[in-house]
C-alpha atoms as a PDB file:
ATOM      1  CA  UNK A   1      -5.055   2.398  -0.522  1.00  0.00           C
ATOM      2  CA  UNK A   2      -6.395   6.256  -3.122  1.00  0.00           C
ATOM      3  CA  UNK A   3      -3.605   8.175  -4.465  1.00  0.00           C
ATOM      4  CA  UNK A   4      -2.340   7.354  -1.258  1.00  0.00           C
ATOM      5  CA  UNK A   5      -1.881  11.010  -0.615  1.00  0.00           C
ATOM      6  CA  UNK A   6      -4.044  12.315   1.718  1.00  0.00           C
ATOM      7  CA  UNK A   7      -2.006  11.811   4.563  1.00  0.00           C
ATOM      8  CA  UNK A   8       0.352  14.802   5.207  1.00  0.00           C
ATOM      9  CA  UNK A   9       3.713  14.574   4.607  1.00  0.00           C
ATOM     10  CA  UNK A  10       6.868  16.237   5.535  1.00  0.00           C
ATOM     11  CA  UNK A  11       8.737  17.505   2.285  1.00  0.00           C
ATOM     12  CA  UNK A  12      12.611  18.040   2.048  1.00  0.00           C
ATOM     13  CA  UNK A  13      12.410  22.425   2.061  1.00  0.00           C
ATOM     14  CA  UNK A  14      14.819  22.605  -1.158  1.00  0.00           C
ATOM     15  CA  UNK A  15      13.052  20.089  -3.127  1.00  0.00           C
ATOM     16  CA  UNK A  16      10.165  22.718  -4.086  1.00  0.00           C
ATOM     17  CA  UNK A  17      10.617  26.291  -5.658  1.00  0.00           C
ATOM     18  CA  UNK A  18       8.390  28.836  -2.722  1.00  0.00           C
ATOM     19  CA  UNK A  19       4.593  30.186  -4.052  1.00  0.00           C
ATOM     20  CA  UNK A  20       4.246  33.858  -3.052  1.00  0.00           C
ATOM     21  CA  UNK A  21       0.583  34.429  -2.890  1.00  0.00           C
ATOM     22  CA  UNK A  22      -1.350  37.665  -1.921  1.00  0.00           C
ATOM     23  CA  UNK A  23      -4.136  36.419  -0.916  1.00  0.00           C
ATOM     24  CA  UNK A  24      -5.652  32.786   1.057  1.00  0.00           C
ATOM     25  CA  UNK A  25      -7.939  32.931  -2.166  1.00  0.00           C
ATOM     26  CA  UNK A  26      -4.874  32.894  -4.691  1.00  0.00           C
ATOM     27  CA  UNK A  27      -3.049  30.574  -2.138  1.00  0.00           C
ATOM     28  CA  UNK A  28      -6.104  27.857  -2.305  1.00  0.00           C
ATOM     29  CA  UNK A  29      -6.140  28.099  -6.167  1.00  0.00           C
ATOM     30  CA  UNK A  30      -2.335  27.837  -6.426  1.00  0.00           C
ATOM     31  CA  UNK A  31      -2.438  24.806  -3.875  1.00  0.00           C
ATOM     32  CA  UNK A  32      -5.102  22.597  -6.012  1.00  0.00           C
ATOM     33  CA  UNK A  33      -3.480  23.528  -9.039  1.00  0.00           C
ATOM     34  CA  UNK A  34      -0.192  22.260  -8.154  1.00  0.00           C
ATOM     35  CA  UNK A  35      -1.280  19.390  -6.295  1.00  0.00           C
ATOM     36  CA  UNK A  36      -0.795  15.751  -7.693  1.00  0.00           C
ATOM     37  CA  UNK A  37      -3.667  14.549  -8.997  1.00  0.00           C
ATOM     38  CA  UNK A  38      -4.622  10.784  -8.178  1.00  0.00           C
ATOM     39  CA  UNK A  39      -5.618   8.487 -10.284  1.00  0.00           C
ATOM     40  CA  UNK A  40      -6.731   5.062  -9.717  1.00  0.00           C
ATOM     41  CA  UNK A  41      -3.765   2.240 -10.154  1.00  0.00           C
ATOM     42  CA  UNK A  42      -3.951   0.083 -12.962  1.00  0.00           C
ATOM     43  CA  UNK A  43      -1.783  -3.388 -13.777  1.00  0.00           C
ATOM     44  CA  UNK A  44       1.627  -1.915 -16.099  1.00  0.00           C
ATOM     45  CA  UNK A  45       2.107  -4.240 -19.413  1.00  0.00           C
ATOM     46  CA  UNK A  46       5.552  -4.652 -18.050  1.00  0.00           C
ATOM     47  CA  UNK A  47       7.765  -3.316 -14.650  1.00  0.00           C
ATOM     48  CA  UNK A  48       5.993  -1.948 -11.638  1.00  0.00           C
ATOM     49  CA  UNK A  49       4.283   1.043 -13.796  1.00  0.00           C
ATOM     50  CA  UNK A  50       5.474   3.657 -11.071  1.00  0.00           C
ATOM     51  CA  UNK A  51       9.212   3.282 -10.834  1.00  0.00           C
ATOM     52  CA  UNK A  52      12.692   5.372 -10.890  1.00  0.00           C
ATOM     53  CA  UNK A  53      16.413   4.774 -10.841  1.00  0.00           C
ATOM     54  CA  UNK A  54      17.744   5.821  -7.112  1.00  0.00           C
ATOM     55  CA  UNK A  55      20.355   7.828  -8.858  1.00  0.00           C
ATOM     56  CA  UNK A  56      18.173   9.746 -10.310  1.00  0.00           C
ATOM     57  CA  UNK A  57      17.376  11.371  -6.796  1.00  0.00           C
ATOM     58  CA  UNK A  58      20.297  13.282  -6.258  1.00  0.00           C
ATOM     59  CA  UNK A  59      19.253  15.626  -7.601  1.00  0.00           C
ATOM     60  CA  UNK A  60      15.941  18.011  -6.677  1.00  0.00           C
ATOM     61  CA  UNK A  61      14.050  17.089 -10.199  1.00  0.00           C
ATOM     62  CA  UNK A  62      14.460  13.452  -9.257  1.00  0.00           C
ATOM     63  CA  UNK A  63      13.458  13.652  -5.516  1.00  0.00           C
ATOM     64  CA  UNK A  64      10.458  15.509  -6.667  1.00  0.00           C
ATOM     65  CA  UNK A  65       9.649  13.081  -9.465  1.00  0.00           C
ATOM     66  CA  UNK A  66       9.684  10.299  -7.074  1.00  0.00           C
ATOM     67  CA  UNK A  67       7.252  12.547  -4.699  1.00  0.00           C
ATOM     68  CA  UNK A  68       4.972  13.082  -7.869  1.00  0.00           C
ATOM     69  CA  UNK A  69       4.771   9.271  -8.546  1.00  0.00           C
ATOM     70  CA  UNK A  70       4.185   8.716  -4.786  1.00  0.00           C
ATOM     71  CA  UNK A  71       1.103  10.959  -5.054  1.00  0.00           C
ATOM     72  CA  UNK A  72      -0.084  10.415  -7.911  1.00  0.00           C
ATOM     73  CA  UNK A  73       0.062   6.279  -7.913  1.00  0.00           C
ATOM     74  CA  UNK A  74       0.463   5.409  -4.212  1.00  0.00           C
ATOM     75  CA  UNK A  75       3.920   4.058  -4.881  1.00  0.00           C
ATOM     76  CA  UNK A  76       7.021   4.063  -6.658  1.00  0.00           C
ATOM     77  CA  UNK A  77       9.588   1.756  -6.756  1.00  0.00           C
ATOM     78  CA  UNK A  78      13.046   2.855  -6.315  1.00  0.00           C
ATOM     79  CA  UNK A  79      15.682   0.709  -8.573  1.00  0.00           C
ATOM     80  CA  UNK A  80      19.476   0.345  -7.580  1.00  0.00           C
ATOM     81  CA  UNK A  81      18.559   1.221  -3.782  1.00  0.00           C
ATOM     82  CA  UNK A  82      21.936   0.513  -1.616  1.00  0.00           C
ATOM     83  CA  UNK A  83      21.846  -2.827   0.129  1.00  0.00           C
ATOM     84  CA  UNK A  84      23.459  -2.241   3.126  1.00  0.00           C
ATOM     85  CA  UNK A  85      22.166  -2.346   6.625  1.00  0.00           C
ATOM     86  CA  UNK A  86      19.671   0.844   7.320  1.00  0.00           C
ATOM     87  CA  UNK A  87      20.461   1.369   3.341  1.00  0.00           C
ATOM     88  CA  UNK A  88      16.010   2.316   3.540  1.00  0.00           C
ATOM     89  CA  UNK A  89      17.033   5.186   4.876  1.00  0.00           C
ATOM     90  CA  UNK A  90      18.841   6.210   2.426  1.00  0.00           C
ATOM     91  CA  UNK A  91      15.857   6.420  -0.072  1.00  0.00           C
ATOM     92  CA  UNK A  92      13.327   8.078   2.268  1.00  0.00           C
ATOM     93  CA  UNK A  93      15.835  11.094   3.199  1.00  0.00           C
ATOM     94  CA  UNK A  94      15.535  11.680   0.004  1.00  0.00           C
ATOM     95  CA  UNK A  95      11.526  13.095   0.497  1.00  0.00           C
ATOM     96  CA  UNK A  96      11.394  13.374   4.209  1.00  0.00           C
ATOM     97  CA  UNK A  97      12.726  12.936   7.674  1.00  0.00           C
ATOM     98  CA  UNK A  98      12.148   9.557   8.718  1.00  0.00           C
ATOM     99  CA  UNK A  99      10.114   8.606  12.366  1.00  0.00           C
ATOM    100  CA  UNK A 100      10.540   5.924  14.706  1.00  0.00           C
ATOM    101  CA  UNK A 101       7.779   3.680  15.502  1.00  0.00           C
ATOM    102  CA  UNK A 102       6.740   0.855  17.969  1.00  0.00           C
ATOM    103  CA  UNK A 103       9.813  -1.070  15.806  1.00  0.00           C
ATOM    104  CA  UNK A 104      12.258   1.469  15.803  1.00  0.00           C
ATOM    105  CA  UNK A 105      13.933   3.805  12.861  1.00  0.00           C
ATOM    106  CA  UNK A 106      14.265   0.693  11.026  1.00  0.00           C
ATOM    107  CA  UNK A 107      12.621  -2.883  10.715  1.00  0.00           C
ATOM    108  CA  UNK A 108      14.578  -5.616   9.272  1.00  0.00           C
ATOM    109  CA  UNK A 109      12.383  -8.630   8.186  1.00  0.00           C
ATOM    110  CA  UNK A 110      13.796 -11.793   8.003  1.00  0.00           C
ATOM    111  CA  UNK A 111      12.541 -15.553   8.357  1.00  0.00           C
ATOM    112  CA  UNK A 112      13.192 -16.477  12.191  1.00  0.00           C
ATOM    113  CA  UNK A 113      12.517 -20.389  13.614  1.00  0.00           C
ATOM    114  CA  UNK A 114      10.046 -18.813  16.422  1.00  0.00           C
ATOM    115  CA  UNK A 115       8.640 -15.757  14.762  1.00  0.00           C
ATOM    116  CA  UNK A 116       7.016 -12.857  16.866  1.00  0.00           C
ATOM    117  CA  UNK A 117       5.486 -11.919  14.187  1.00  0.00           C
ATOM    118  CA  UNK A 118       3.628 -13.127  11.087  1.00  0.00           C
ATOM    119  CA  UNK A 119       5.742 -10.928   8.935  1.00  0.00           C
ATOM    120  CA  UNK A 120       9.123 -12.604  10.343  1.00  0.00           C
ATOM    121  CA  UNK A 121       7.909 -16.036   8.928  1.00  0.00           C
ATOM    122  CA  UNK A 122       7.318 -18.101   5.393  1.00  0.00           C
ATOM    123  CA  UNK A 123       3.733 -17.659   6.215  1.00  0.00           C
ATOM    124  CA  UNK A 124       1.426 -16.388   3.278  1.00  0.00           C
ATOM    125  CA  UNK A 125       0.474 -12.869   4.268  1.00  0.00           C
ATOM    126  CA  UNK A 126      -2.886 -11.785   2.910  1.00  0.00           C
ATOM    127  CA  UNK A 127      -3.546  -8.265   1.598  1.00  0.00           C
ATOM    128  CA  UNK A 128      -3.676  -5.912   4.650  1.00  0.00           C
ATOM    129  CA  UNK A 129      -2.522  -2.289   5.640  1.00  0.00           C
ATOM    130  CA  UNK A 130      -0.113  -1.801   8.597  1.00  0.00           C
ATOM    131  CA  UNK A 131      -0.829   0.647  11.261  1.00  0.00           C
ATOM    132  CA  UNK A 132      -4.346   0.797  11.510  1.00  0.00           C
ATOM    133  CA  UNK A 133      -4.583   0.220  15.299  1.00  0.00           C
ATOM    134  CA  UNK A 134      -3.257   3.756  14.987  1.00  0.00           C
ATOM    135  CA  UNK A 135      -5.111   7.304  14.983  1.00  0.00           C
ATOM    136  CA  UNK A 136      -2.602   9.008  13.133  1.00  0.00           C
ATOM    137  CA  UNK A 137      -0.214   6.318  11.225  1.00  0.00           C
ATOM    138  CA  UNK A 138       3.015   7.550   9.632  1.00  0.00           C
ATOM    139  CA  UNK A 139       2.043   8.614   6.335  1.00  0.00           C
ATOM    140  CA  UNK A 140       4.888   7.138   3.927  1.00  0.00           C
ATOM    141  CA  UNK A 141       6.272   3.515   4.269  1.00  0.00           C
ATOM    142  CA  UNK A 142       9.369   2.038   2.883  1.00  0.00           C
ATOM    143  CA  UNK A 143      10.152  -1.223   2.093  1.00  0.00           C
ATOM    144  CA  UNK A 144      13.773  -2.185   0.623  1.00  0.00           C
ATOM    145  CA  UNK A 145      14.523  -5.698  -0.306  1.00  0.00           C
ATOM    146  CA  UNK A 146      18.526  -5.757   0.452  1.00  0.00           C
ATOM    147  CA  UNK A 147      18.462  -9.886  -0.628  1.00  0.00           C
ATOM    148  CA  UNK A 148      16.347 -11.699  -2.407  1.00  0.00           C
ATOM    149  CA  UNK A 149      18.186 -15.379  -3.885  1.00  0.00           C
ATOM    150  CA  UNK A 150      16.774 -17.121  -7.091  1.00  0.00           C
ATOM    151  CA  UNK A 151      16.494 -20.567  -5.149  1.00  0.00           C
ATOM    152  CA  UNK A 152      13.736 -18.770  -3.071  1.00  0.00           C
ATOM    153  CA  UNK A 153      10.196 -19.210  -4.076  1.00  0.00           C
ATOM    154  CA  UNK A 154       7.236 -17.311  -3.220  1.00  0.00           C
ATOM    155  CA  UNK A 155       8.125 -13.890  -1.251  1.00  0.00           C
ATOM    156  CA  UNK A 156       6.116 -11.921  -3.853  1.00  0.00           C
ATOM    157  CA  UNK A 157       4.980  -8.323  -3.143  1.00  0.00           C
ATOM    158  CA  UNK A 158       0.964  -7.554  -3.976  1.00  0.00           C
ATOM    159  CA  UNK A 159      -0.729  -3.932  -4.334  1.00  0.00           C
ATOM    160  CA  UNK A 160      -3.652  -3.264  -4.123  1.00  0.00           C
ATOM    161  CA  UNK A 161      -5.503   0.047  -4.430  1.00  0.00           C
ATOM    162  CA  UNK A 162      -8.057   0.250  -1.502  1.00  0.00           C
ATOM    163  CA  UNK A 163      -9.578   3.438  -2.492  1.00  0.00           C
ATOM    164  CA  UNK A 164     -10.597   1.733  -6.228  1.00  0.00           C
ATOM    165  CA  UNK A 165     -12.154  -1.252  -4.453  1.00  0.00           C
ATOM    166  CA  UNK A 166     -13.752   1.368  -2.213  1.00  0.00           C
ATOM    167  CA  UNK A 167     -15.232   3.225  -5.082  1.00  0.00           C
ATOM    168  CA  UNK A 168     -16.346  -0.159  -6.497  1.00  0.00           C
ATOM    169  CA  UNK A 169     -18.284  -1.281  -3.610  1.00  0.00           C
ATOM    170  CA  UNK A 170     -19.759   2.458  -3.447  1.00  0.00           C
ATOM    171  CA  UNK A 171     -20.616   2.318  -7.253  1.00  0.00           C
ATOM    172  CA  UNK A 172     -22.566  -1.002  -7.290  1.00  0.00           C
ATOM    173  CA  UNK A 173     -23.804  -1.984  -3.545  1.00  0.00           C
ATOM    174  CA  UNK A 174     -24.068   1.092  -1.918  1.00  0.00           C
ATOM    175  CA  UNK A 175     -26.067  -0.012   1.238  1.00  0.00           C
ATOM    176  CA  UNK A 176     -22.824  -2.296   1.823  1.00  0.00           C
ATOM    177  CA  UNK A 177     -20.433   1.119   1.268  1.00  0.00           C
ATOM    178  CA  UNK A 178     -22.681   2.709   4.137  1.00  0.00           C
ATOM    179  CA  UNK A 179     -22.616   0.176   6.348  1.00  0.00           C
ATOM    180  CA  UNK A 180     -18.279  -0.598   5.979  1.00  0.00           C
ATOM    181  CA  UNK A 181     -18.849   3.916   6.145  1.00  0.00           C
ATOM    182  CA  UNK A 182     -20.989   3.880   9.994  1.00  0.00           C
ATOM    183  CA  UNK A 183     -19.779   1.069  11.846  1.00  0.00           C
ATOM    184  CA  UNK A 184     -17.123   0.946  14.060  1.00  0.00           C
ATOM    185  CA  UNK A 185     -14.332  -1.926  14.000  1.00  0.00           C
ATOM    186  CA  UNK A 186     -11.386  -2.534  17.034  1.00  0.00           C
ATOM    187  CA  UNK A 187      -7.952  -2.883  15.116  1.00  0.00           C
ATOM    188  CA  UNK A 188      -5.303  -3.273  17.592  1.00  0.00           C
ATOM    189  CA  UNK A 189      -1.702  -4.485  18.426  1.00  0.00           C
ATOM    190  CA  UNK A 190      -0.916  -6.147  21.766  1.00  0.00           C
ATOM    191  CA  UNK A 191       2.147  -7.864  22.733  1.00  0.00           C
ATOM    192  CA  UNK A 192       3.474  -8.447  25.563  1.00  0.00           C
ATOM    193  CA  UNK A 193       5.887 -10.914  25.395  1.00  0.00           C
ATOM    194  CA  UNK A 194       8.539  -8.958  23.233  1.00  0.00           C
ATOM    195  CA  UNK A 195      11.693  -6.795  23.992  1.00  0.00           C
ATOM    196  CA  UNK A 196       9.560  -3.573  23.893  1.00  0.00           C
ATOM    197  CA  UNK A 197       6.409  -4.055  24.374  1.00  0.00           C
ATOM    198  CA  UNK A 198       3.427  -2.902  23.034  1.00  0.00           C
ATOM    199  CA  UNK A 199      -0.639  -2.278  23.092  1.00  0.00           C
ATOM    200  CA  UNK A 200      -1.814  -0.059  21.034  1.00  0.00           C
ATOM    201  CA  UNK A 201      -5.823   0.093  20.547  1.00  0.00           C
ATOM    202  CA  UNK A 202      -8.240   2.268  17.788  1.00  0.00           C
ATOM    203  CA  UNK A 203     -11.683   1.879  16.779  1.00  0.00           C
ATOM    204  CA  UNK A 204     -12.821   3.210  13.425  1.00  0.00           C
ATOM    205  CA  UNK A 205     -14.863   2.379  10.123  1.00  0.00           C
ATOM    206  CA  UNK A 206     -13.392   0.288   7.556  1.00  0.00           C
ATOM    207  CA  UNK A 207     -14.039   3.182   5.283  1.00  0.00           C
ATOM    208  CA  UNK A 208     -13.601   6.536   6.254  1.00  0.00           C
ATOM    209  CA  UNK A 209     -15.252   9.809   4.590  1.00  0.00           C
ATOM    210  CA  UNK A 210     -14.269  13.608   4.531  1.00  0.00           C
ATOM    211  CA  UNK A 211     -16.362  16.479   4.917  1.00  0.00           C
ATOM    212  CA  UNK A 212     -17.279  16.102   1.791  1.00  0.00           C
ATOM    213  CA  UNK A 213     -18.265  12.570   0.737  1.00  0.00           C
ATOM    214  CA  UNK A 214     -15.044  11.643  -0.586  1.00  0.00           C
ATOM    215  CA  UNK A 215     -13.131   8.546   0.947  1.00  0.00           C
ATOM    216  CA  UNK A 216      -9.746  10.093   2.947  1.00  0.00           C
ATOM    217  CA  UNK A 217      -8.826   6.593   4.096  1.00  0.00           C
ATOM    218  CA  UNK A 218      -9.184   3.022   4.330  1.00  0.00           C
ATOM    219  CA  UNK A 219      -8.915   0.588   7.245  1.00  0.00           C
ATOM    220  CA  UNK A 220      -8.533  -3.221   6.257  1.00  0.00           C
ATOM    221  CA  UNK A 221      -6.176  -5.372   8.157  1.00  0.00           C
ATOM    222  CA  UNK A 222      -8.519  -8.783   9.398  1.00  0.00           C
ATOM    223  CA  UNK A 223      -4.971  -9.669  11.100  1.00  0.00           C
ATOM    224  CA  UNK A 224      -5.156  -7.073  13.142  1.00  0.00           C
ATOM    225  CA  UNK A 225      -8.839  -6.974  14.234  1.00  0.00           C
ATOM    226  CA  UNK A 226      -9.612  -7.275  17.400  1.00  0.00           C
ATOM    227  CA  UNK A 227     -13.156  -7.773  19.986  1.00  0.00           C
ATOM    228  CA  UNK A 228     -15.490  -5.000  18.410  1.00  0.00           C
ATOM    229  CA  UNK A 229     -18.616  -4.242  20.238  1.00  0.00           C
ATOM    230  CA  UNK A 230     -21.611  -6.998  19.599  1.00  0.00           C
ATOM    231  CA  UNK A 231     -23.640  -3.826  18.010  1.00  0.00           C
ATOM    232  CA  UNK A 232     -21.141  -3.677  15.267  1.00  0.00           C
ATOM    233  CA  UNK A 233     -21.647  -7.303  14.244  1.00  0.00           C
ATOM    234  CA  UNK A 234     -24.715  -7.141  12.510  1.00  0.00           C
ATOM    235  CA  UNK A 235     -25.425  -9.287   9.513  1.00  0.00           C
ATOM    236  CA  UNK A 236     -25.312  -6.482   7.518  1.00  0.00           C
ATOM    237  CA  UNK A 237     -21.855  -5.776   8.600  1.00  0.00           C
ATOM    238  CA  UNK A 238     -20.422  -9.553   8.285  1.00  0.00           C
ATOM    239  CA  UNK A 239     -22.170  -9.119   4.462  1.00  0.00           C
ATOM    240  CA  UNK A 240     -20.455  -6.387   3.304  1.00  0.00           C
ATOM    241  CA  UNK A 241     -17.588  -7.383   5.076  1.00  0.00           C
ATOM    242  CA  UNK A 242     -17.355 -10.898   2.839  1.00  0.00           C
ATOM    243  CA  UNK A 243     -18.260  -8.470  -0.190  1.00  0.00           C
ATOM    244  CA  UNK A 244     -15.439  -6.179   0.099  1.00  0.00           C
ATOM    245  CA  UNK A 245     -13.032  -9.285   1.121  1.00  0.00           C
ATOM    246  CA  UNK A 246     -14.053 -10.802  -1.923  1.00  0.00           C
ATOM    247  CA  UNK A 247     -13.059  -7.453  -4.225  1.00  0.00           C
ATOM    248  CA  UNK A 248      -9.992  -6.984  -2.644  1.00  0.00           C
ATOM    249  CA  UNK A 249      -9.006 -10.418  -3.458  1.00  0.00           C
ATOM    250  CA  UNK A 250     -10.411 -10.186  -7.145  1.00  0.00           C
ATOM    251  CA  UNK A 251      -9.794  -5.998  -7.723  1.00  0.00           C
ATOM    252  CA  UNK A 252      -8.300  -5.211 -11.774  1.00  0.00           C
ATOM    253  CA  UNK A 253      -5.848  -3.484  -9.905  1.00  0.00           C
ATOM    254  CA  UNK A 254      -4.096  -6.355  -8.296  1.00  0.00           C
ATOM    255  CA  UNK A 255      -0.274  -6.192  -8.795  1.00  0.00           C
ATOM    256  CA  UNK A 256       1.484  -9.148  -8.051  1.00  0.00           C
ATOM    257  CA  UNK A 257       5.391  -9.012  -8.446  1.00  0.00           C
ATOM    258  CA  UNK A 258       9.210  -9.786  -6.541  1.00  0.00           C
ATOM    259  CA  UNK A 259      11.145  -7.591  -5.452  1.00  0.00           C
ATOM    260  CA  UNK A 260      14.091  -7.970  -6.752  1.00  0.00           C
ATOM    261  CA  UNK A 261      17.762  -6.956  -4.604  1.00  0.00           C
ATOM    262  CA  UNK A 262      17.808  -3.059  -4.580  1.00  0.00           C
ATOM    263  CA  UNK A 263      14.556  -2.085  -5.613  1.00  0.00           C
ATOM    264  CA  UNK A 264      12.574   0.026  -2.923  1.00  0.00           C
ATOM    265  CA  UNK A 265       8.803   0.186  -2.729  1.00  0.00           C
ATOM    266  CA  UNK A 266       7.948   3.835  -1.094  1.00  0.00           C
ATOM    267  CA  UNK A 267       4.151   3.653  -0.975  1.00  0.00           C
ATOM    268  CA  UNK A 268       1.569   5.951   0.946  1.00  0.00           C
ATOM    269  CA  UNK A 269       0.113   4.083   4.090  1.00  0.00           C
ATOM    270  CA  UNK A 270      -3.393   4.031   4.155  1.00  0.00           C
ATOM    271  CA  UNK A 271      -4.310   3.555   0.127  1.00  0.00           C
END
């Protein structure tokens, strides 16, 4: 999931003092310069690691430390978030304008008897990223727990960061990197049988590069794979598939924590 900021986002105008530059030379230096840099997640000794008080973000210093943490970690978590219904949008106004998508402005998750979907049930829900039947996803996500009882068990939240496990795989079986780089995987959504319904279709690599060899976003969702062409699955794919699988599952930057009522996890999409 790397600093999950490479997706463009949509910034509150206030919440940044304006860069007069002369020239697109001085504009490109001023731009990397005051850019957040990224840095790979690693497990805190205690709390999230990445986290702020919601009051905090009244103010433009807060909203633009929570942006900072965003950027630089992948996520924050937002403490003392409002509980009530839509209360999530109180905590992204706070950076940006939020978007509908195929579930609306807002998504509320809860355990139903005859789930639509595997997020509405008590079902363990392996590490994945949402969206990636998408070309262009939404580039922040918000997730506020507004009730979360002690006599529950399990529920926990886990983050992962992709881009690390990426790296990882490109660092010690690079032939495996290539091949998760080149070939081309169906993600998709499609269903019918819903109130709105919805098929939404996109083919790309698991791993995908910029124009200059560095990763600018990660696809893994085996939920939401569907029928790839039979070129794309060679052994060599189904091998580094397994291998990547496998480091997701065992990556050092694993976090693996409940939310507890309030707290809000605002976390970059595709990291």
């Amino acid at each position: 999931m790397r600093k999950f900021v490479r997706k463009s986002l949509t910034f509150n105008q206030t919440n940044f003092d304006e860069i007069i530059v002369k020239t697109k030379k001085s504009d490109e230096r001023a731009r990397r310069s005051a850019a957040a840099k990224m840095c790979y997640l690693r497990k805190p000794k205690q709390g999230w690691g990445s986290e702020i008080d919601f009051s905090q973000t009244n103010n433009q210093k807060g909203q633009y430390d929570m942006t900072q943490k965003i950027a630089k970690n992948g996520f924050c978590v937002a403490k003392n978030c409002p509980t009530k219904k839509n209360g999530v949008l109180d905590v992204c106004h706070k950076i940006s304008e939020p978007i509908p998508f195929l579930y609306g402005l807002v998504q509320n998750i809860v355990n139903e008897p005859n789930p639509t979907n595997i997020a509405f049930s008590d079902a363990f829900l392996a590490p994945h990223m949402d969206m990636v039947y998408m070309e262009s996803p939404p580039g922040l996500q918000y997730l506020l727990c507004r009730r979360n009882d002690d006599c529950v068990e399990g529920g926990e939240s886990i983050l992962i960061d992709a881009f690390e496990v990426a790296e990882h795989l490109r660092a010690n079986h690079p032939r495996d990197f290539e091949t998760l780089c080149s070939v081309p995987v169906r993600f998709q959504k499609i269903h019918w049988e819903r109130e709105n319904p919805v098929y939404f279709e996109w083919e790309q690599p698991h791993i995908v590069l910029d124009n200059k060899g560095q990763i600018s976003r990660v696809n893994w969702a085996p939920a939401f794979e569907g029928k790839s062409r039979r070129s794309s699955m060679t052994n060599e794919y189904i091998q580094a598939y397994r291998r990547f699988m496998k480091q997701v599952d065992e990556s050092d930057t694993k976090i693996v924590k409940r939310l507890n009522e309030g707290e809000c996890i605002g976390k970059i999409l595709q990291k």
